[in-house]
Protein backbone atom coordinates (compact mmCIF):
# COMPACT_ATOMS: atom_id res chain seq x y z
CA UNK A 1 0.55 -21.33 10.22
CA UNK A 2 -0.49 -19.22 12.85
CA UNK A 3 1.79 -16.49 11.99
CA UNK A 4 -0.09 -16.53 8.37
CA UNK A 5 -3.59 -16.49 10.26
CA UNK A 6 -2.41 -13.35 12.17
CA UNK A 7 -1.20 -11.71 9.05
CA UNK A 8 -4.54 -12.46 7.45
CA UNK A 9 -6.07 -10.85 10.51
CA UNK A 10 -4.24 -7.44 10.50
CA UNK A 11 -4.78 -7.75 6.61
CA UNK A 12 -8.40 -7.58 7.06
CA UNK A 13 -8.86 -5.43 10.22
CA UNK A 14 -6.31 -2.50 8.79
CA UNK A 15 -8.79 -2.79 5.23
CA UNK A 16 -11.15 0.15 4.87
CA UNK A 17 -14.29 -2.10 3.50
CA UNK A 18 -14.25 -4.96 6.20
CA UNK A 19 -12.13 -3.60 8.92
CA UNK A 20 -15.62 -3.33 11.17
CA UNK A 21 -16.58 -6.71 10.26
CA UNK A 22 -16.19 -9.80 12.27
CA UNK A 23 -14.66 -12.56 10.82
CA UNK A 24 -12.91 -15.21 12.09
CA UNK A 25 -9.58 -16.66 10.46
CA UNK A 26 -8.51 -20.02 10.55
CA UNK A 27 -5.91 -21.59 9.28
CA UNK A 28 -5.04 -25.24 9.45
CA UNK A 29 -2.81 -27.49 7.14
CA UNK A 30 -2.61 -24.88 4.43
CA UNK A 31 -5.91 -24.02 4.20
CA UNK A 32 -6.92 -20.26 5.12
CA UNK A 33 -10.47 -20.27 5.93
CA UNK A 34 -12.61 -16.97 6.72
CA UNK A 35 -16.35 -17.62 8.66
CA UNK A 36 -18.65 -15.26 10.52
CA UNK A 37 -21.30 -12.63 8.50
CA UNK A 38 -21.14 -9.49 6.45
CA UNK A 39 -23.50 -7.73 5.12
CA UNK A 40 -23.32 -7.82 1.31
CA UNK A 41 -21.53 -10.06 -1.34
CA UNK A 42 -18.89 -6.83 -1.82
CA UNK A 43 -17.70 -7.36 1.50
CA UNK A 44 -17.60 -10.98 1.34
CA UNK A 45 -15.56 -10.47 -1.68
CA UNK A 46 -13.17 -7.76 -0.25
CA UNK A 47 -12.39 -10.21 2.90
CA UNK A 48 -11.13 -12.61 0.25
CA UNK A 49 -9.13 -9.91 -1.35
CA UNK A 50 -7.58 -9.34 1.45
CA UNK A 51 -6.90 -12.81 2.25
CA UNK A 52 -5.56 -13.35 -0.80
CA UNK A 53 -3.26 -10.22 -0.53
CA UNK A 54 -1.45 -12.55 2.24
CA UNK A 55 -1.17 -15.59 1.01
CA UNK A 56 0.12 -14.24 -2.38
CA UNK A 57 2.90 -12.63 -0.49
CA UNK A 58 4.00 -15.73 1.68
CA UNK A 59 6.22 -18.29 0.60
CA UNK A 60 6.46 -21.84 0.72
CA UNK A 61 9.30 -22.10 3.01
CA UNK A 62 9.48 -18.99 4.82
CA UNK A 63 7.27 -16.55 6.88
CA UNK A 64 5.94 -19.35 9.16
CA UNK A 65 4.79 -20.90 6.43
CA UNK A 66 5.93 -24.90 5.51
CA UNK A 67 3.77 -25.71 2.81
CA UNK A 68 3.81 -25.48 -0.42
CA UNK A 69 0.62 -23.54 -1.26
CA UNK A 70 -1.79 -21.87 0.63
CA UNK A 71 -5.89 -22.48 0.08
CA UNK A 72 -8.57 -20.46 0.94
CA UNK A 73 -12.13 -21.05 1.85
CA UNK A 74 -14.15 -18.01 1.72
CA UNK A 75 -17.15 -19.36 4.16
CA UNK A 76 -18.46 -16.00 5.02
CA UNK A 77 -22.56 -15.27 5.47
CA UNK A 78 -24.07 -12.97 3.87
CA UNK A 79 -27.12 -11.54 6.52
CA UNK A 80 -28.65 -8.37 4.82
């Protein structure tokens, strides 16, 4: 799993919209899950894009990954 939580990582740091941001990734039994606070809705959505851009490219039995599917849990804050 961790190598999925770094991918997620460089995923989000190397996007244009939430690169800047700080968010924290976490991932534990199959579950992604993204915390800390952005400033709008858009960016909490493009951090889950991103996200997702992983974990729809890993599979179940390769990459570092041994489960079968991947959650995420979009827990980001929006602060204006």
């Amino acid at each position: 799993m961790q190598q999925v939580e770094e991918r997620v990582r460089r995923e989000i740091s190397s996007d244009p919209h939430v690169g800047q941001c700080k968010i924290n990734v976490k991932c534990v039994e199959g579950n992604v899950l993204l915390t800390g606070i952005v400033s709008s809705f858009y960016l909490k959505q493009m951090a889950q894009v991103a996200a997702i851009r992983v974990i729809e490219n890993t599979s179940p039995n390769g990459n570092g990954c041994p489960y079968l599917a991947l959650t995420l849990q979009n827990r980001l804050d929006v602060e204006w």
